[in-house]
N, C-alpha and C. Protein backbone atom coordinates (compact mmCIF):
# COMPACT_ATOMS: atom_id res chain seq x y z
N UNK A 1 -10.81 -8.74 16.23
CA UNK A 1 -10.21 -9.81 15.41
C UNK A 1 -8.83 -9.37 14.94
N UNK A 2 -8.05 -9.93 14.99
CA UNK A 2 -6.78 -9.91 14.85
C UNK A 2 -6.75 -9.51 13.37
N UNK A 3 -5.61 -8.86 12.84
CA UNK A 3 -5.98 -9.00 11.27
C UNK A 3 -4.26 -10.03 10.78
N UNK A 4 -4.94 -10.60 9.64
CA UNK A 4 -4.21 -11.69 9.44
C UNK A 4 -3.24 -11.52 8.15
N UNK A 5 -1.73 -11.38 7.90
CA UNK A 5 -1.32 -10.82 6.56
C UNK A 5 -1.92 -11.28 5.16
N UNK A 6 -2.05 -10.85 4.43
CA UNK A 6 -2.64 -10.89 3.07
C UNK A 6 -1.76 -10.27 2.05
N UNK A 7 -1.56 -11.04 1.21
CA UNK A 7 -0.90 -10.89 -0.10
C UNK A 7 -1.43 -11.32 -1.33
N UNK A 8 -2.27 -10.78 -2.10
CA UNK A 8 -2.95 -11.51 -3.23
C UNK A 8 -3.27 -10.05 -4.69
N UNK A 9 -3.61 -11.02 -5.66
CA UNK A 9 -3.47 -10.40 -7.19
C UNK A 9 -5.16 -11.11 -7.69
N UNK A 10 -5.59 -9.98 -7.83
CA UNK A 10 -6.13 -9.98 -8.68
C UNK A 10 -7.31 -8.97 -9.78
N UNK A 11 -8.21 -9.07 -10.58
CA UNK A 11 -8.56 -7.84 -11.83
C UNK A 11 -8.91 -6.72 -10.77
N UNK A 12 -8.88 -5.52 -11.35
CA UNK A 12 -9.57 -4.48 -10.56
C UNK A 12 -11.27 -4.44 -10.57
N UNK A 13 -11.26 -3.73 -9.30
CA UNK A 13 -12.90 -4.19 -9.33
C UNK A 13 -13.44 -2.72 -9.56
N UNK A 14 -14.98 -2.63 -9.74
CA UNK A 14 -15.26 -1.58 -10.59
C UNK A 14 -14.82 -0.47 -9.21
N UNK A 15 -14.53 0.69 -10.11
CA UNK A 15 -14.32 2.04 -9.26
C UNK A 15 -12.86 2.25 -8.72
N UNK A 16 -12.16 1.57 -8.58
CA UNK A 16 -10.86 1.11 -8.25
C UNK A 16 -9.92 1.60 -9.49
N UNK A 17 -10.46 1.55 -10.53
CA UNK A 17 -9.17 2.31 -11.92
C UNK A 17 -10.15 3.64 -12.50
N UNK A 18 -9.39 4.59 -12.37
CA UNK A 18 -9.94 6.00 -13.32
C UNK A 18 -9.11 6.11 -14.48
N UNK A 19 -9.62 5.98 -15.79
CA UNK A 19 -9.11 6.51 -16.66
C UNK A 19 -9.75 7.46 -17.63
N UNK A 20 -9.38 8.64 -18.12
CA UNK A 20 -10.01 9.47 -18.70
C UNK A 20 -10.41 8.73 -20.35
N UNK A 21 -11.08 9.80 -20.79
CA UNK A 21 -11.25 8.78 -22.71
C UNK A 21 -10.41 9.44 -23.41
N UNK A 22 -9.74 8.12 -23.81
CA UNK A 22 -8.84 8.15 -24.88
C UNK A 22 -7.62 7.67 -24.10
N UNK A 23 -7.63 7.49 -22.99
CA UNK A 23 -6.59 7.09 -22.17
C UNK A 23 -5.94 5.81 -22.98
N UNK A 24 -4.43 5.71 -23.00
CA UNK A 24 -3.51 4.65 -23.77
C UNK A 24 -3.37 3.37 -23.06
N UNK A 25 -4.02 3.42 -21.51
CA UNK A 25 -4.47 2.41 -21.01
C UNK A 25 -5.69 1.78 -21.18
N UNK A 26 -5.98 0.22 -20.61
CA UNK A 26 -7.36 -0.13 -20.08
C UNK A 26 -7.29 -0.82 -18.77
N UNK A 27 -8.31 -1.20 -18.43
CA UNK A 27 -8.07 -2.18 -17.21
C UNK A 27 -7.79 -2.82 -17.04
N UNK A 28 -7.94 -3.51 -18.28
CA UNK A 28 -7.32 -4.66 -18.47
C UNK A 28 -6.02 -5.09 -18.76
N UNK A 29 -5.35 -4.06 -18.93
CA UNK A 29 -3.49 -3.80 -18.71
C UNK A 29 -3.48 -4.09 -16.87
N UNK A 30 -4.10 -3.73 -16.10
CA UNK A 30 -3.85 -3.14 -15.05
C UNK A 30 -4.09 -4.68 -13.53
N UNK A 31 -3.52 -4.51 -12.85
CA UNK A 31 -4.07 -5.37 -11.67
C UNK A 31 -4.06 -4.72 -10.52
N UNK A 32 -4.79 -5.05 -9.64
CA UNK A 32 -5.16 -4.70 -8.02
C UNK A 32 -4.24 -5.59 -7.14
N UNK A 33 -3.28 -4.92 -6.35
CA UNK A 33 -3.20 -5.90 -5.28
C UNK A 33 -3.43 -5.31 -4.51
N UNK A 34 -3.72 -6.36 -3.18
CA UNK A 34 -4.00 -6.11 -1.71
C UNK A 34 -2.86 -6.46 -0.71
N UNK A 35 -2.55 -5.93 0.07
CA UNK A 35 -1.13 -6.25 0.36
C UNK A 35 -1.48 -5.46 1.76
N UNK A 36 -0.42 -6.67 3.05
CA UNK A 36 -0.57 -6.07 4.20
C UNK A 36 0.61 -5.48 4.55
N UNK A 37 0.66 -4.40 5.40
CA UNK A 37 1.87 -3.38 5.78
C UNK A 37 1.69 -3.06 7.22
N UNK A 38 2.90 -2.57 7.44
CA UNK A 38 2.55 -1.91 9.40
C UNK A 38 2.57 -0.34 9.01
N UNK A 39 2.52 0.06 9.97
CA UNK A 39 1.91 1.86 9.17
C UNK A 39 3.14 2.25 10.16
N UNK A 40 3.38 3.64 10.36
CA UNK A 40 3.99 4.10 10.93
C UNK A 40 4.39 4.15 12.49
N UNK A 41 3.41 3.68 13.04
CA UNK A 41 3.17 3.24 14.47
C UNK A 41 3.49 1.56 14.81
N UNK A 42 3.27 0.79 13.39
CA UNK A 42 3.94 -0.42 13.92
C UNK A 42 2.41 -1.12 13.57
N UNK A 43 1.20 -0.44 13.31
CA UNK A 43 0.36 -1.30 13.67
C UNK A 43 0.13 -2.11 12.28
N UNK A 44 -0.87 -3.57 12.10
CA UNK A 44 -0.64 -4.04 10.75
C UNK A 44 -1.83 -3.69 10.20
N UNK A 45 -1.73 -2.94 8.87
CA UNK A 45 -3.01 -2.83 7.95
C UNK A 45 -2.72 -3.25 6.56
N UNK A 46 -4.19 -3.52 6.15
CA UNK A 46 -3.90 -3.70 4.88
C UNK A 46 -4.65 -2.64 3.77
N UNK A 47 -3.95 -2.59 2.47
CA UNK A 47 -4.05 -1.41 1.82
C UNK A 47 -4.06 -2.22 0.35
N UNK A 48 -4.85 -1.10 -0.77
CA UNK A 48 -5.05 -1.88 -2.28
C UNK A 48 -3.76 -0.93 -2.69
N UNK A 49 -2.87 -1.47 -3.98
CA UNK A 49 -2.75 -0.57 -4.78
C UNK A 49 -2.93 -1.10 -6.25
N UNK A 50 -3.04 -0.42 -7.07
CA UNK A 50 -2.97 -0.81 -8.96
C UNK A 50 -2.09 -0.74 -9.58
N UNK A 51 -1.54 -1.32 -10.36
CA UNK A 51 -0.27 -1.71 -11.22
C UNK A 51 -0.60 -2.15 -12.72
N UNK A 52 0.38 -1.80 -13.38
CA UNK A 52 0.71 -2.57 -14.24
C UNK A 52 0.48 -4.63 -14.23
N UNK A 53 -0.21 -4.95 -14.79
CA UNK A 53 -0.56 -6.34 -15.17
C UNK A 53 1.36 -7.50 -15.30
N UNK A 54 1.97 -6.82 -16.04
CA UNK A 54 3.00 -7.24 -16.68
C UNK A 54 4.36 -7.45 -14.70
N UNK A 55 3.71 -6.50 -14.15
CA UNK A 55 4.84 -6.28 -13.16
C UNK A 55 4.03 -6.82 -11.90
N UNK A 56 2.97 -7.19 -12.09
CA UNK A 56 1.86 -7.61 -10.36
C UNK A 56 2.70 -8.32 -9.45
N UNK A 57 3.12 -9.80 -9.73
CA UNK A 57 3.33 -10.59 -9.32
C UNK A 57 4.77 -10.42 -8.56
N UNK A 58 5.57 -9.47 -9.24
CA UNK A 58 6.85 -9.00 -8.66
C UNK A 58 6.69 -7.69 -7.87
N UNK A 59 6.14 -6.68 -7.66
CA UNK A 59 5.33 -5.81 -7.02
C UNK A 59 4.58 -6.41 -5.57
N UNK A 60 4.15 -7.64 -5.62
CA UNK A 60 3.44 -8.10 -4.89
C UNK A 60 4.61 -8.54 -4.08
N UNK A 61 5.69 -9.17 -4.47
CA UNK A 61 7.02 -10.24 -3.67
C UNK A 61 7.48 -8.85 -3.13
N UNK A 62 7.93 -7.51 -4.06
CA UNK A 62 8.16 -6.26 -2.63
C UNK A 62 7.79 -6.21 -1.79
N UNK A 63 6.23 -6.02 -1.35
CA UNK A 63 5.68 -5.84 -0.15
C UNK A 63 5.58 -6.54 0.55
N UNK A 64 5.52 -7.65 -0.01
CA UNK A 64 5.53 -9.09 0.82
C UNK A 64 6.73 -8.89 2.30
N UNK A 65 8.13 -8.34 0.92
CA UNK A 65 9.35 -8.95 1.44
C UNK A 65 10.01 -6.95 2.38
N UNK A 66 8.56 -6.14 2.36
CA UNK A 66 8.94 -4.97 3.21
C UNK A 66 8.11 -5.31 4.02
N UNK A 67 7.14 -6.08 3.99
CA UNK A 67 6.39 -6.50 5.54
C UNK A 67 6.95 -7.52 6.59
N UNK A 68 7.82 -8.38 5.45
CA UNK A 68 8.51 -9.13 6.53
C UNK A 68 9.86 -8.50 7.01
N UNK A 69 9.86 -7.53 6.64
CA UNK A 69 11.48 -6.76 6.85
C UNK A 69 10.85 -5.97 8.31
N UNK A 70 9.70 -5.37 8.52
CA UNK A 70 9.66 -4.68 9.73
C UNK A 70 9.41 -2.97 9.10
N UNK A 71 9.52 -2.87 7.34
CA UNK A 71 9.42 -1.86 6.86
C UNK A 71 7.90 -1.07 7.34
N UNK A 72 8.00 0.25 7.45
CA UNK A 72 6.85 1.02 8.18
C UNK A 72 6.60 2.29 6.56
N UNK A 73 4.93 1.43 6.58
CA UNK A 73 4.58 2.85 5.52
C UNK A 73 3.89 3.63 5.93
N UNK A 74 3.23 4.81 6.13
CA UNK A 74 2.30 5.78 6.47
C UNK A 74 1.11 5.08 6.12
N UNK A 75 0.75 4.86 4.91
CA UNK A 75 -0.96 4.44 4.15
C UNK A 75 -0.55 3.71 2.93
N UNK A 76 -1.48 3.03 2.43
CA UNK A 76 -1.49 2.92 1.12
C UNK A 76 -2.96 2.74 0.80
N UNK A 77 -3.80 3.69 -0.29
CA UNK A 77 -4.75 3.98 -0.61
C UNK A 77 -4.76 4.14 -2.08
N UNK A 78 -5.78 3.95 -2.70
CA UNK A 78 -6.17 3.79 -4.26
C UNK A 78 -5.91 5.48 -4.66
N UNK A 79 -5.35 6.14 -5.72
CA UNK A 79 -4.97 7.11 -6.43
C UNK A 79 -6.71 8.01 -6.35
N UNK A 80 -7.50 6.93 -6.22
CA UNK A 80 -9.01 7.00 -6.80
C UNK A 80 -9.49 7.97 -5.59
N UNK A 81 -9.16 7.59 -4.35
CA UNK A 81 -9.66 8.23 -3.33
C UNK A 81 -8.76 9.48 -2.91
N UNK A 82 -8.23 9.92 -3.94
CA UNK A 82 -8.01 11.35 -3.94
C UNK A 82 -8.31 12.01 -5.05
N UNK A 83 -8.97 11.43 -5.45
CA UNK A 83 -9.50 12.22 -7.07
C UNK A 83 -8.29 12.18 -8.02
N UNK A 84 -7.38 11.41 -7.86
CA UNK A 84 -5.90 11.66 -8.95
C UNK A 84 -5.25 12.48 -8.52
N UNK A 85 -5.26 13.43 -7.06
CA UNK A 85 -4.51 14.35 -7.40
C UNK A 85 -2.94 14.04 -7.08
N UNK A 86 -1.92 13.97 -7.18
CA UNK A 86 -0.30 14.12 -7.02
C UNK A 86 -0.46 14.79 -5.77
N UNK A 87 -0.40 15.77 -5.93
CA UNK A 87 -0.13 16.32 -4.47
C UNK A 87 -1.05 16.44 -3.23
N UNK A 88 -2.11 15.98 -3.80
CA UNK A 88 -2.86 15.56 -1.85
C UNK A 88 -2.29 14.61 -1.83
N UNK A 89 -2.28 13.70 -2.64
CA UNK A 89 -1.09 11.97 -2.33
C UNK A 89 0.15 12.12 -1.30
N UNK A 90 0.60 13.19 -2.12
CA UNK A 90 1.98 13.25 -1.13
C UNK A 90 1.83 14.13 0.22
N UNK A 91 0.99 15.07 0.29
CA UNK A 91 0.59 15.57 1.21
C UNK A 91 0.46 14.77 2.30
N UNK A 92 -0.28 13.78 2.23
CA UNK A 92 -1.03 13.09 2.98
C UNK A 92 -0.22 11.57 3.10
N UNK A 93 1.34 11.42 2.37
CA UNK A 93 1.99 10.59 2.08
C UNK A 93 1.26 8.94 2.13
N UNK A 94 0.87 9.55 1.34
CA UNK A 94 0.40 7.83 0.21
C UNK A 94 0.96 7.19 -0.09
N UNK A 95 1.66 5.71 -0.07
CA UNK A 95 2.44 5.46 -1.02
C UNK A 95 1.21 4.73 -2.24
N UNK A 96 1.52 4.86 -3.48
CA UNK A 96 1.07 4.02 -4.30
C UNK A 96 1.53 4.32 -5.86
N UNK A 97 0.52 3.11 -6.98
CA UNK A 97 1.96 2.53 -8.01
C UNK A 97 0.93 3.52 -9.31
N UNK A 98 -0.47 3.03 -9.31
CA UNK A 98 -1.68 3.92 -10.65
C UNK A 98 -2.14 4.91 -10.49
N UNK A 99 -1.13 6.04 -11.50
CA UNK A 99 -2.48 6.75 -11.68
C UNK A 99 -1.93 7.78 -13.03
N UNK A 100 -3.38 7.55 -13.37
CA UNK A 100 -3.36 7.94 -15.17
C UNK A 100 -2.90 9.77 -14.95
N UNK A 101 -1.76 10.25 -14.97
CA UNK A 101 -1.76 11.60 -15.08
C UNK A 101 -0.03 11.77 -15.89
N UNK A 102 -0.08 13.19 -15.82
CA UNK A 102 1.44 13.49 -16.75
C UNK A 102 2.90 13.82 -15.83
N UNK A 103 3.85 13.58 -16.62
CA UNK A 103 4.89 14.19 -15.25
C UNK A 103 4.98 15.42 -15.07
N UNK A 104 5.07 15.79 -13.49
CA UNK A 104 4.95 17.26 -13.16
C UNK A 104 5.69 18.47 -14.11
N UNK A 105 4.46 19.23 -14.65
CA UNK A 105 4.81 20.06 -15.46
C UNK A 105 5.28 19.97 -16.59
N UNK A 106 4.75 18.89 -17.25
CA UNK A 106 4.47 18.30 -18.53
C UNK A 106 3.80 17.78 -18.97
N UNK A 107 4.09 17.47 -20.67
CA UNK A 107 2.22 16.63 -20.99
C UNK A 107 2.80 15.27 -21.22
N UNK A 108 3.88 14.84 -20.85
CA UNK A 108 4.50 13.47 -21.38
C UNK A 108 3.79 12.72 -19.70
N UNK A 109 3.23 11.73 -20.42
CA UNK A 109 2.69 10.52 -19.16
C UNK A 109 3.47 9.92 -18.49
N UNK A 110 3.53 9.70 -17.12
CA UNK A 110 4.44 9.20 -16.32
C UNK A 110 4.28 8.06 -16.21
N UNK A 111 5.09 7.25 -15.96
CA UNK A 111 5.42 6.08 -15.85
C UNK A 111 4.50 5.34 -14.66
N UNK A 112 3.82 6.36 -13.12
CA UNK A 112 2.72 6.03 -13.05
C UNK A 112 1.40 5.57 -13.79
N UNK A 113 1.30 6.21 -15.06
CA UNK A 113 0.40 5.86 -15.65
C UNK A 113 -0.31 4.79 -16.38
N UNK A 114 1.22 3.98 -16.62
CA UNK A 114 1.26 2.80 -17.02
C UNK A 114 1.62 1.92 -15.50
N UNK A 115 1.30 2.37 -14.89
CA UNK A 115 1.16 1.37 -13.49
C UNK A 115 2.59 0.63 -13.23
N UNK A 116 4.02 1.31 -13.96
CA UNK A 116 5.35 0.50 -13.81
C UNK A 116 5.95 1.56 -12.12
N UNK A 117 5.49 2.41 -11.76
CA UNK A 117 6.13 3.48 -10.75
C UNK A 117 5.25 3.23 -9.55
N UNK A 118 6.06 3.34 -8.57
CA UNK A 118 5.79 3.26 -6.86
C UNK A 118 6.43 4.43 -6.53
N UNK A 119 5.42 4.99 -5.56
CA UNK A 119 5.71 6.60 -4.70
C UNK A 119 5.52 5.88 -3.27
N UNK A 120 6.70 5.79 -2.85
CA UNK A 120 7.08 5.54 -1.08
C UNK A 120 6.95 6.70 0.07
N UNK A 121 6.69 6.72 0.93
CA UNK A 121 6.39 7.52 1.94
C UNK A 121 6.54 8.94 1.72
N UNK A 122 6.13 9.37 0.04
CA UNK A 122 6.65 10.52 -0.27
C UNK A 122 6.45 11.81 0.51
N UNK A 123 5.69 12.21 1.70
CA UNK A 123 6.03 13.44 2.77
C UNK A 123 7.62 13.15 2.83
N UNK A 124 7.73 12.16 3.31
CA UNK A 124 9.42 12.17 3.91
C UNK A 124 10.47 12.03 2.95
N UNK A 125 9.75 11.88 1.62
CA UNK A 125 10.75 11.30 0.71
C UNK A 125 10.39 12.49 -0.69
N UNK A 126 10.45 13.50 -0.59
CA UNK A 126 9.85 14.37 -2.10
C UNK A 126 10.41 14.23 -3.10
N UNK A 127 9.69 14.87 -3.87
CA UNK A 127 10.20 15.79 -5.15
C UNK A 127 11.04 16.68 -5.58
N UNK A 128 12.39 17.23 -5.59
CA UNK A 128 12.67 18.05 -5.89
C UNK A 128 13.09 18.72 -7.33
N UNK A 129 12.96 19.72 -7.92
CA UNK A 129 13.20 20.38 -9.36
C UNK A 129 13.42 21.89 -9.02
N UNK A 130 14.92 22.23 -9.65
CA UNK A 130 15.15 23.60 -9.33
C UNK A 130 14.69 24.40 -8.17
N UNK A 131 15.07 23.34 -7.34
CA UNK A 131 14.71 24.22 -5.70
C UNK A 131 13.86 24.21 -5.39
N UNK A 132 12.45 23.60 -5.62
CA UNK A 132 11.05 23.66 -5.57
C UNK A 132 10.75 22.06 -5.02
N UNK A 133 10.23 22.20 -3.88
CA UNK A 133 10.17 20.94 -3.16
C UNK A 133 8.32 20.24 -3.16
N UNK A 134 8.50 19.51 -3.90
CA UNK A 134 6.68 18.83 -3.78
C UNK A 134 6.81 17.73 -2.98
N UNK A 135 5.78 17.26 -2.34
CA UNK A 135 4.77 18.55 -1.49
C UNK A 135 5.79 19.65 -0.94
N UNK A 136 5.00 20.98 -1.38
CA UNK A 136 5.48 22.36 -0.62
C UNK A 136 5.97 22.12 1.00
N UNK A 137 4.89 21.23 1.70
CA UNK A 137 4.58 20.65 3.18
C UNK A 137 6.12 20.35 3.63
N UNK A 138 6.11 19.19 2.99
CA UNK A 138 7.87 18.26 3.27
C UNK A 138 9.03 19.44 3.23
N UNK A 139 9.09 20.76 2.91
CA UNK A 139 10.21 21.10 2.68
C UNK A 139 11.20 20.79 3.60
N UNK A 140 11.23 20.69 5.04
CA UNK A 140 11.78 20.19 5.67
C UNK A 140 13.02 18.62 5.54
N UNK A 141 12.03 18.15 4.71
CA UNK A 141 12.94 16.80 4.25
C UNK A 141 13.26 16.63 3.28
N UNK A 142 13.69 18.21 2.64
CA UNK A 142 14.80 17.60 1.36
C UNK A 142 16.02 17.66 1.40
N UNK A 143 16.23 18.22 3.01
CA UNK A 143 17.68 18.31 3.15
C UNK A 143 18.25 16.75 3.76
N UNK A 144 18.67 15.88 2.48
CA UNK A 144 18.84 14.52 3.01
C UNK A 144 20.00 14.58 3.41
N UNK A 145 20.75 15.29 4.21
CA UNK A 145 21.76 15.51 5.35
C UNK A 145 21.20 15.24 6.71
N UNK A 146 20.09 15.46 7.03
CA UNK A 146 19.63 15.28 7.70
C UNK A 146 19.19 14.01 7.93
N UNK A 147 19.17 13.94 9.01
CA UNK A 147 18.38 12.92 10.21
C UNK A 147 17.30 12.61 10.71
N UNK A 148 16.58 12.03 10.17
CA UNK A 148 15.22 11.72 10.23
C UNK A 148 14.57 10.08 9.82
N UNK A 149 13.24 10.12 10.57
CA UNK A 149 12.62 8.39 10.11
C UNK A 149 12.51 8.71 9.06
N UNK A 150 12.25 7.49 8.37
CA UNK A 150 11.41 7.39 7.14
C UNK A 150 11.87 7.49 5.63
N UNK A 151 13.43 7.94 6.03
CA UNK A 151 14.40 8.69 5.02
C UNK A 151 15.03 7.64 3.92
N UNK A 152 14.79 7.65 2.68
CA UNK A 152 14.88 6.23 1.67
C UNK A 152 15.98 6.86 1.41
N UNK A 153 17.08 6.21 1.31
CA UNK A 153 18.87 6.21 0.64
C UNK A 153 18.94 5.06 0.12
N UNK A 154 20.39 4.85 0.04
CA UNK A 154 21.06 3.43 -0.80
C UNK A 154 21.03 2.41 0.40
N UNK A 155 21.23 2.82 1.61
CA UNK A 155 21.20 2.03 3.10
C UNK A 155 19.95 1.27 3.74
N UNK A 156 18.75 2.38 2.71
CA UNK A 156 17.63 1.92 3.43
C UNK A 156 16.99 0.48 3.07
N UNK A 157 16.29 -0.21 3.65
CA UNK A 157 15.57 -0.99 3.61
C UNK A 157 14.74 -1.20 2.36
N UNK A 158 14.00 -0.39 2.32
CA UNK A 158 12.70 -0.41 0.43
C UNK A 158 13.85 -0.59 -0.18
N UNK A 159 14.67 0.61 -0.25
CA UNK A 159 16.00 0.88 -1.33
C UNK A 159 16.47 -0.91 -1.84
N UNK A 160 16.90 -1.23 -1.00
CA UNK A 160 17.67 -2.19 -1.17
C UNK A 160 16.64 -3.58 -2.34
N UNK A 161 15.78 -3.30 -1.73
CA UNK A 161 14.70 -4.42 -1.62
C UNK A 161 14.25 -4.20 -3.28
N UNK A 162 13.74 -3.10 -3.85
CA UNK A 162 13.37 -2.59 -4.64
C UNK A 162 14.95 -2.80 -5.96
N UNK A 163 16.15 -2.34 -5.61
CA UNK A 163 16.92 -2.83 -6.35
C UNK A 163 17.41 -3.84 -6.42
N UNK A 164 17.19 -4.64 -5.47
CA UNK A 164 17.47 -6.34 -6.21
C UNK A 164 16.30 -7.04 -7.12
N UNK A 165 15.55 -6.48 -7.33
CA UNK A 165 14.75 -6.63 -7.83
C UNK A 165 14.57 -5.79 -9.44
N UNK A 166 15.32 -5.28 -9.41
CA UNK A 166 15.93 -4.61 -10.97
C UNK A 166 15.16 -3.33 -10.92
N UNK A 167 14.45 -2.63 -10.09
CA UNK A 167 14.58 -1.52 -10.16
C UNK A 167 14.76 -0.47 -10.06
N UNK A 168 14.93 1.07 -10.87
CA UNK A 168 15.76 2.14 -10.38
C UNK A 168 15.01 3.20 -9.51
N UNK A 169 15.66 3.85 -9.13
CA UNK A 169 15.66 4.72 -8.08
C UNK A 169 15.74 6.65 -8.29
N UNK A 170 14.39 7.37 -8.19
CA UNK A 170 14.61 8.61 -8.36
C UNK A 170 15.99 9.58 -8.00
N UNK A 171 16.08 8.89 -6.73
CA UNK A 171 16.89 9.40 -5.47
C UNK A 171 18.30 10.07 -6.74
N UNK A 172 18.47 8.30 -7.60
CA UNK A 172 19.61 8.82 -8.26
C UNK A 172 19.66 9.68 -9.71
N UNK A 173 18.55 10.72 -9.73
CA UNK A 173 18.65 11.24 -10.92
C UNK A 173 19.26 12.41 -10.44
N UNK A 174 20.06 13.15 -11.99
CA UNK A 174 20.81 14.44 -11.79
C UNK A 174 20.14 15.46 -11.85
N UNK A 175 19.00 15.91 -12.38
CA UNK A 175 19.08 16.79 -12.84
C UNK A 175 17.63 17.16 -11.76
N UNK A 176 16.85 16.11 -11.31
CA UNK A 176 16.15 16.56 -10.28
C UNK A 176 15.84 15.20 -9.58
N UNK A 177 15.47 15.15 -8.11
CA UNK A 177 15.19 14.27 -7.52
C UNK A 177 14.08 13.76 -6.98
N UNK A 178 13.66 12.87 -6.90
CA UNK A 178 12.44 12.10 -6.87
C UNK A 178 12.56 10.92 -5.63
N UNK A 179 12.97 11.12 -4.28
CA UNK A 179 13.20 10.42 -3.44
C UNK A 179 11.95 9.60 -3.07
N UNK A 180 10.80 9.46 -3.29
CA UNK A 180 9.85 8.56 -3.33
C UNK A 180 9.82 7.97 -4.52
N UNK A 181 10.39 7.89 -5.55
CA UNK A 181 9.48 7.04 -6.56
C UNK A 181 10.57 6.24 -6.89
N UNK A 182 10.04 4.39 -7.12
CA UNK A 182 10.75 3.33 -7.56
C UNK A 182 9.88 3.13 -9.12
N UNK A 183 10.89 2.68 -9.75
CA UNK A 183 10.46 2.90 -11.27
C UNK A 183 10.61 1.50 -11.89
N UNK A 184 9.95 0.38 -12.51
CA UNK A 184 10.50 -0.46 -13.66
C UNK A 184 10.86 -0.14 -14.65
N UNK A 185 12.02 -0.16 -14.80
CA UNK A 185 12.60 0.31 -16.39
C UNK A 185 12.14 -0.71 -17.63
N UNK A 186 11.33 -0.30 -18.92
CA UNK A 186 11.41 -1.13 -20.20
C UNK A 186 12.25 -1.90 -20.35
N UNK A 187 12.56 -3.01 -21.27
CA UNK A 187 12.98 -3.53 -21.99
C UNK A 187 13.12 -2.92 -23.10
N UNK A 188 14.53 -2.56 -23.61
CA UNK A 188 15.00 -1.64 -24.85
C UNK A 188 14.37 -2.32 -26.12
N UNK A 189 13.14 -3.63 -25.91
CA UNK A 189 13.03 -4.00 -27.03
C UNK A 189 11.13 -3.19 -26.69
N UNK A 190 10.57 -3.43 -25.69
CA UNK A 190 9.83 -2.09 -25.42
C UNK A 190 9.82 -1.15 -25.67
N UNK A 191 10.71 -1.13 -25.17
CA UNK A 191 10.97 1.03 -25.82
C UNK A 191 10.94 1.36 -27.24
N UNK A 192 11.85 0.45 -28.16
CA UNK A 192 11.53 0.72 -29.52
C UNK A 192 10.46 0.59 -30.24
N UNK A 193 9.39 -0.70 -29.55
CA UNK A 193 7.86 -0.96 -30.23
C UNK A 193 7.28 0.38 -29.77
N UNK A 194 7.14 1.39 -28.31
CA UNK A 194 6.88 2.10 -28.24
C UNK A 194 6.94 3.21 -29.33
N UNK A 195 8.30 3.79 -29.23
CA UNK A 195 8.72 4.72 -30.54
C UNK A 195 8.19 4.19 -31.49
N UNK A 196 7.84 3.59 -32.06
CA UNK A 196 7.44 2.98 -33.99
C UNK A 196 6.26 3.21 -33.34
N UNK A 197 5.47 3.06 -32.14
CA UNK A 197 3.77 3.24 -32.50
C UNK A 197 3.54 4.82 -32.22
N UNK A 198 4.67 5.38 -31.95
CA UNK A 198 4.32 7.16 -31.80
C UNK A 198 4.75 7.57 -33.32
N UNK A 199 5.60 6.88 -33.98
CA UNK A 199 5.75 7.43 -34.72
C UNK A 199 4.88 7.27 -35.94
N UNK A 200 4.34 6.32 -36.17
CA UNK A 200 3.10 5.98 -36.92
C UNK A 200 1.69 6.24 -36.44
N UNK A 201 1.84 6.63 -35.44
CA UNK A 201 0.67 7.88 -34.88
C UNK A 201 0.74 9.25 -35.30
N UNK A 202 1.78 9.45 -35.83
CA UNK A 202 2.25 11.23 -36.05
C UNK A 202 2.64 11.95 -34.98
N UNK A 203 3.45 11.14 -33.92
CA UNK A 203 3.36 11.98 -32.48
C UNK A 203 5.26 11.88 -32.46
């Protein structure tokens, strides 16, 4: 049977969201989409990922609008079916948007966590911080001088797609780089309700 594209939103179903207790999320922040993609070979599959509730519906018009582009992802698989970990994800270049953990080598929660961040073909697209390339695997592709598939810049395809759509891009941080991950930035009127509830938490 042929498989037929699919694009749809809706609650997560049980087993599909991990959150630890006490987690600053619930599920009910959160949505599932299902979304069809061509994988690296061209062929078409379809894959879940979890998000943020607030961002679904625009998350959903990305993939939509990288499946009709001819865009090629490796996988996309639930955070869940790797036990949470970050780096079998990228190992195994996952792309996807949930999962309740902290940013590397810190206790501050990443912006994955709140389901606003997408990790793109991250084997080909890493991590880098003070010379230290995650996944260890990819070291090969952090030299973005190089020539290679799969390689996200300002030229590429997601790139483009992802910033007309208002959001930013690891690629362009200074101080370390994050060539897989697309980010929704707050609303500065967000950010400040944030701060007033840490700060009346004692945090």
């Amino acid at each position: 049977m042929d498989i037929q594209p699919i694009f749809e939103i809706r609650e997560p179903a049980e087993g599909e969201v991990q959150l630890p207790e006490g987690a600053k999320m619930t599920v009910a922040d959160l949505r599932t989409l299902r979304v069809t993609y061509l994988d690296l070979s061209g062929e078409m599959r379809h894959g879940l990922l979890v998000c943020n509730k607030k961002i679904a519906a625009e998350l959903l018009e990305i993939f939509r609008e990288l499946f009709e582009a001819g865009y090629r992802l490796d996988k996309i698989r639930l955070a869940g079916e790797y036990g949470g970990d970050d780096d079998l994800m990228m190992a195994d270049d996952n792309t996807s948007c949930f999962n309740y953990r902290c940013v590397a080598n810190t206790d501050m929660l990443s912006m994955h966590a709140r389901g606003l961040a997408v990790d793109i073909n991250p084997f080909y697209n890493p991590y880098i911080q003070n010379g230290v390339v995650m996944p260890p695997q990819a070291a090969a592709y952090a030299d973005r001088e190089a020539d290679f598939e799969h390689k996200i810049t300002h030229e590429d395809t997601c790139y483009k797609i992802f910033a007309r759509h208002g959001w930013k891009w690891g690629g362009d941080w200074q101080t370390s780089k994050d060539y897989q991950h697309f980010y929704k930035p707050e609303s500065f009127k967000v950010r400040v309700k944030r701060r007033i509830s840490r700060l009346f938490a004692g945090k």
